[in-house]
Protein backbone atom coordinates (compact mmCIF):
# COMPACT_ATOMS: atom_id res chain seq x y z
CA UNK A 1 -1.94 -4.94 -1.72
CA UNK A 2 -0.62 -1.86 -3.94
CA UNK A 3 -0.57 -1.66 -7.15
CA UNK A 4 -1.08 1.43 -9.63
CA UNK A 5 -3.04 -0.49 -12.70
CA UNK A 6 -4.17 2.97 -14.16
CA UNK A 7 -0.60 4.31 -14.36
CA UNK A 8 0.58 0.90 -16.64
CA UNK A 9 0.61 1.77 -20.75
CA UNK A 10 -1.80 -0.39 -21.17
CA UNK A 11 -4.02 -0.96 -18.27
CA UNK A 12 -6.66 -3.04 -19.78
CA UNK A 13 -3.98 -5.76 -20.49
CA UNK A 14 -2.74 -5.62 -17.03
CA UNK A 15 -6.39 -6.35 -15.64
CA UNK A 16 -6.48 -9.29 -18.10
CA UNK A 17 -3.73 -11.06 -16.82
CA UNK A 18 -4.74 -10.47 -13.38
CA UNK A 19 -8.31 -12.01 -14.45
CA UNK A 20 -7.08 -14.79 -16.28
CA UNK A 21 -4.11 -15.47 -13.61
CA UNK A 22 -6.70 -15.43 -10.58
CA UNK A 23 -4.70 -12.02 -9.21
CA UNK A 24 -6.40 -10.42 -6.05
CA UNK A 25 -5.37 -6.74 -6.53
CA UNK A 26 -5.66 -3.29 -4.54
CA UNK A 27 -5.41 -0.54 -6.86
CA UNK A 28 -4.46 2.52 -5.32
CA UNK A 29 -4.64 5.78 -6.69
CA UNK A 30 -2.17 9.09 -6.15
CA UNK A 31 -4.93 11.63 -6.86
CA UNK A 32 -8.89 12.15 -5.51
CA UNK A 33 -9.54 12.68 -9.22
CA UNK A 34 -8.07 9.39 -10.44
CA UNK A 35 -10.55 7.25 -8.48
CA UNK A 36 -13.56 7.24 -10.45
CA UNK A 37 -12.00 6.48 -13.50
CA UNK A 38 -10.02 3.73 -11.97
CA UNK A 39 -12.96 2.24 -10.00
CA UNK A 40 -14.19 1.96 -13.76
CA UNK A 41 -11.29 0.42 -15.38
CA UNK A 42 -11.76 -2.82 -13.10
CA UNK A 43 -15.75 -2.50 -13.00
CA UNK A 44 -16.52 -6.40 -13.24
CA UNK A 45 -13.30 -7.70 -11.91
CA UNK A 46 -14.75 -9.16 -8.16
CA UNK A 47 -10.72 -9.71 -7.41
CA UNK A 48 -9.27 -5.79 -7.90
CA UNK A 49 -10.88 -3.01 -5.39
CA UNK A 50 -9.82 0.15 -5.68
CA UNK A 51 -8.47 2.74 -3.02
CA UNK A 52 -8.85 6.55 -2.67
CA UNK A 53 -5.53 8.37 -2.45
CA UNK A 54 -3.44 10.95 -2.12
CA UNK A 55 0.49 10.65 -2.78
CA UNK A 56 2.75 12.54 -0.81
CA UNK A 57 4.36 13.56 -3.25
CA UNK A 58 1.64 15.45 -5.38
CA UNK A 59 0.04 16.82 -2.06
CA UNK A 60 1.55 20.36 -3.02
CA UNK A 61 -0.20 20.08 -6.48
CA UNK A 62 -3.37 18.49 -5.58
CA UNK A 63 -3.78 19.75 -1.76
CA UNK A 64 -7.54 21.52 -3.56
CA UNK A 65 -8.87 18.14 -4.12
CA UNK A 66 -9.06 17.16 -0.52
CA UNK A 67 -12.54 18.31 -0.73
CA UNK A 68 -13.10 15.98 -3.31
CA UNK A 69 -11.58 13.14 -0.90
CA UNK A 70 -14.23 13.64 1.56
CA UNK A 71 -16.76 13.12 -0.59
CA UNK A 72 -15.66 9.87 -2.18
CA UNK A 73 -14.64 7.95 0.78
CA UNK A 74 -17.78 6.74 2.11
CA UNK A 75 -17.85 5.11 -1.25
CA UNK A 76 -14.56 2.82 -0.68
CA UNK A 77 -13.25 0.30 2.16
CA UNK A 78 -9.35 1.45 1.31
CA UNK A 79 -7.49 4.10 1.35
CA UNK A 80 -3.92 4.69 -0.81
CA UNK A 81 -1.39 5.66 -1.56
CA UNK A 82 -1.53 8.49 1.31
CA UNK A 83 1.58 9.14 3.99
CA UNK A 84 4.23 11.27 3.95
CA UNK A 85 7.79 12.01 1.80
CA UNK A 86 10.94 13.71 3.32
CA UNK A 87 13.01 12.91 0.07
CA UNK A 88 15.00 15.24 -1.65
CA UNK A 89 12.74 17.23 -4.27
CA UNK A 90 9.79 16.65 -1.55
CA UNK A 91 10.58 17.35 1.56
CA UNK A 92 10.51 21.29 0.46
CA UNK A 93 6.50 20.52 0.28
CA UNK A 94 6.10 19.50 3.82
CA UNK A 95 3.85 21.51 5.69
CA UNK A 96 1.65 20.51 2.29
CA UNK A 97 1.92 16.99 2.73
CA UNK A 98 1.20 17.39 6.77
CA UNK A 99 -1.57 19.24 6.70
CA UNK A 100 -3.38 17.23 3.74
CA UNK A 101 -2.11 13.74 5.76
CA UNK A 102 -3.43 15.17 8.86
CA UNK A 103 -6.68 16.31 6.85
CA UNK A 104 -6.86 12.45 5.20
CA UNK A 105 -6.40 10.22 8.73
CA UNK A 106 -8.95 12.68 10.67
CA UNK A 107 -11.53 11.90 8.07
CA UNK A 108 -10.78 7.96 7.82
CA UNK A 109 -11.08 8.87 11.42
CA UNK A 110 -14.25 9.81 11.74
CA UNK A 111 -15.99 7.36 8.88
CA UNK A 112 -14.66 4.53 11.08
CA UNK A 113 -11.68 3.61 9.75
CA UNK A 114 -10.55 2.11 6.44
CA UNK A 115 -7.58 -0.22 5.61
CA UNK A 116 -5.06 2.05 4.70
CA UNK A 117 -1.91 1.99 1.99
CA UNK A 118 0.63 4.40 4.09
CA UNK A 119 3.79 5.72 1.94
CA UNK A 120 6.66 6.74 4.62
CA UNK A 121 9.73 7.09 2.65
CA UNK A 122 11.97 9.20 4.93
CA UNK A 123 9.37 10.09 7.27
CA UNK A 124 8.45 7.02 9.27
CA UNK A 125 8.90 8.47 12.44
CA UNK A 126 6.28 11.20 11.17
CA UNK A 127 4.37 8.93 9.84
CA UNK A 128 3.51 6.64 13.16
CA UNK A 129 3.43 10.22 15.56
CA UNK A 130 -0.09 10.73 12.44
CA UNK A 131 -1.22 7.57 13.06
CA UNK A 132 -1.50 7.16 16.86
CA UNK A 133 -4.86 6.76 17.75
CA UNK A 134 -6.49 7.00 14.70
CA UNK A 135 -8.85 4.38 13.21
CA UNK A 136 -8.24 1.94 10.79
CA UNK A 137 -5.47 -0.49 10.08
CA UNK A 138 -2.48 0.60 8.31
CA UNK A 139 -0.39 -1.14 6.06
CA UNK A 140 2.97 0.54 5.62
CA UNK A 141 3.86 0.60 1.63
CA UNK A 142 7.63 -0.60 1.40
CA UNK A 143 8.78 -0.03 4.93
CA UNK A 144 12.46 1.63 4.84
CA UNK A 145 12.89 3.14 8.58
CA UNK A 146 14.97 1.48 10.81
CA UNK A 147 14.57 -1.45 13.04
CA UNK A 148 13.68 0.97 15.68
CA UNK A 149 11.01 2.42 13.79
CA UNK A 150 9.93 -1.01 12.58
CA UNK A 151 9.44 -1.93 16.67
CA UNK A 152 7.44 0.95 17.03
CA UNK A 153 5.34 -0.05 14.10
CA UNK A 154 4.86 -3.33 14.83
CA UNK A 155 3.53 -2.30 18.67
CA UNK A 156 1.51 -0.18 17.04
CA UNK A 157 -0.49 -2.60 15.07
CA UNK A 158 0.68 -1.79 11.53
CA UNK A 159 0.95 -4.36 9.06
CA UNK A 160 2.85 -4.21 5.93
CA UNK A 161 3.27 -4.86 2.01
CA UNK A 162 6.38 -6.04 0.48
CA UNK A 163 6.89 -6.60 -2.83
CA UNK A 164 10.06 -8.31 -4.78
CA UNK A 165 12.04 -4.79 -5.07
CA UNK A 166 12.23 -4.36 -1.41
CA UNK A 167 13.40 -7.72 -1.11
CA UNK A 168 15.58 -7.28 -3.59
CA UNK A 169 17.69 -5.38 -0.95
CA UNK A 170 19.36 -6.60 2.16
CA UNK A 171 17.73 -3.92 4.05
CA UNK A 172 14.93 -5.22 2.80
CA UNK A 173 15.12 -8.43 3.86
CA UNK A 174 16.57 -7.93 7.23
CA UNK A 175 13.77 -5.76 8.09
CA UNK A 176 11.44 -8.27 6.93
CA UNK A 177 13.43 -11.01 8.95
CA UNK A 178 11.93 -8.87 12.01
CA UNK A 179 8.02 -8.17 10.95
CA UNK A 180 6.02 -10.60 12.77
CA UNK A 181 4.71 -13.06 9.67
CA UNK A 182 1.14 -12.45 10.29
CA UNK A 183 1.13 -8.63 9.59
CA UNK A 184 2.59 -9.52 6.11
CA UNK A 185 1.17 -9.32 2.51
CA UNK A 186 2.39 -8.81 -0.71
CA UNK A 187 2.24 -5.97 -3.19
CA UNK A 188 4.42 -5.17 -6.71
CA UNK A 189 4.16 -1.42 -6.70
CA UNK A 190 4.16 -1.91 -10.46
CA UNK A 191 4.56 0.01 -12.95
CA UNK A 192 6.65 2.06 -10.14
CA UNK A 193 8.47 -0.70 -8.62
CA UNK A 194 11.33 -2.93 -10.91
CA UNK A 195 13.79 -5.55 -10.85
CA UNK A 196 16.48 -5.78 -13.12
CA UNK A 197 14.90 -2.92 -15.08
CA UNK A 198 11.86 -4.45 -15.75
CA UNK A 199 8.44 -2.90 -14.48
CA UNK A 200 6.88 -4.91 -11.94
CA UNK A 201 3.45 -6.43 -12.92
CA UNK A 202 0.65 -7.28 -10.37
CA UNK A 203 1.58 -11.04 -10.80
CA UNK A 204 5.09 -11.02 -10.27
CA UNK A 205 4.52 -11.18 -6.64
CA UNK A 206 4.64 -14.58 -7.11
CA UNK A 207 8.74 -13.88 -6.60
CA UNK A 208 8.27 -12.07 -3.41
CA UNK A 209 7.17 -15.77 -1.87
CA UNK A 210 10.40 -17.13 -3.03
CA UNK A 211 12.09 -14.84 -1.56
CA UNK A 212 9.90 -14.68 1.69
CA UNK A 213 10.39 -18.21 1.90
CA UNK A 214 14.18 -17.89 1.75
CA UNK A 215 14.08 -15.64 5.46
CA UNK A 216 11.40 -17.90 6.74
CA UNK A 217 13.65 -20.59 6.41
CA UNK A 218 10.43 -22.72 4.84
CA UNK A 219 9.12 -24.00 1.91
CA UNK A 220 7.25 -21.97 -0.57
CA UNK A 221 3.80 -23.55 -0.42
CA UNK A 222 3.80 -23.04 3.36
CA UNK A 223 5.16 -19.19 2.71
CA UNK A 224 1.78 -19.13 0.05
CA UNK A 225 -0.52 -20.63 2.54
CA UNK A 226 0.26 -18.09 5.76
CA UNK A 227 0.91 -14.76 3.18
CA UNK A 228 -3.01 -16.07 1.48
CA UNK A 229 -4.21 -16.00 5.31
CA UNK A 230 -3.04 -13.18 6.14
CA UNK A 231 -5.00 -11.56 3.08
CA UNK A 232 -7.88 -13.00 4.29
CA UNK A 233 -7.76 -11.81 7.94
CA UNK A 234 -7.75 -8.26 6.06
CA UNK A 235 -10.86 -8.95 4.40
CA UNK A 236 -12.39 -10.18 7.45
CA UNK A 237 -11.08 -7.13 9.18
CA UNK A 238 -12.37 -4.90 6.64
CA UNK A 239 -15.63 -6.92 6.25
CA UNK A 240 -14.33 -6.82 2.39
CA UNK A 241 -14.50 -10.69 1.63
């Protein structure tokens, strides 16, 4: 459930694999611009959708194409990567990345609400005060606030993607020991996300149900069966089957 196929070298390969391997795959974007040309890379591919973003962390460079945002959403059923970034090197851009984030969840908002691909790195607490009472369902991209937060989240309806770098980590995985297992999917992050140096692709979240497995205490072909139902209750949600 996030996944940047047009940032890969060679995104046409990655697509392949993900057609030949059976890979269900939401491609978000990090700029307004990005989205048509991504739409296009997967045109024919019934198991990739793409979403409409904006990243956090371009929102000072791109905050002019919010325009362009507008008018593309009514043609998509997700939205990502979008949220907010208190990092060091970003966190100078704030008032940027509120006031497009603000700009982004009041027009979800207002089209009725779209399933949503929410970056929080630093800024989770930020990032839930946004999302009160706005439409849609959230998935929080690699959740690294504390367990507080993660409460907070979790009352609040937000689901949320893992992917076998965050589980790679013991913070990780103790958070994850704590999110309820329905409001769980998967996600690589790839070509962003590694493990042992290596690039994540869309497929290898075939090692995230290992390692789910391993806090579930269960086997891995129950782990498969509850994380694929979960996907599905997203779809339904979404009216996206």
């Amino acid at each position: 459930m996030h996944c940047h196929l047009d940032l890969y070298p060679d995104p046409f390969k990655i697509i392949e694999g993900c057609r030949a391997r059976g890979t269900y795959v939401l491609s978000v974007t990090t700029t307004p611009k990005a989205w048509q040309g991504t739409s296009q890379l997967a045109e024919g591919c019934q198991r990739i959708r793409t979403a409409l973003g904006l990243h956090p962390q371009l929102a000072h460079q791109r905050a002019h194409e919010i325009e362009l945002f507008d008018a593309l959403l009514p043609g998509t059923k997700y939205v990502g990567e979008i949220g907010l970034d208190a990092s060091k090197g970003f966190k100078d851009h704030w008032d940027v990345q509120l006031k497009v984030f603000r700009h982004i969840l009041k027009s979800v908002d207002r089209a009725g609400g779209r399933i949503m691909s929410v970056h929080s790195r630093g800024s989770a607490a930020a990032v839930l005060d946004e999302l009160k009472g706005i439409s849609g369902l959230p998935i929080l991209h690699w959740f690294t606030g504390t367990p507080t937060q993660l409460k907070r989240a979790i009352d609040m309806g937000c689901w949320f993607s893992v992917g076998p770098a965050m589980l790679a980590t013991k913070k990780g995985r103790d958070l994850v020991s704590i999110i309820p297992k329905e409001r769980i999917v998967t996600e690589s992050d790839g070509p962003f996300a590694k493990v042992s140096g290596k690039s994540l692709f869309p497929w290898d979240v075939d090692l995230s149900i290992k390692q789910i497995s391993d806090i579930w205490k269960c086997d891995e072909r129950k782990s498969e069966e509850i994380l694929t139902n979960n996907f599905k209750q997203l779809c339904i949600k979404n009216n996206s089957c």
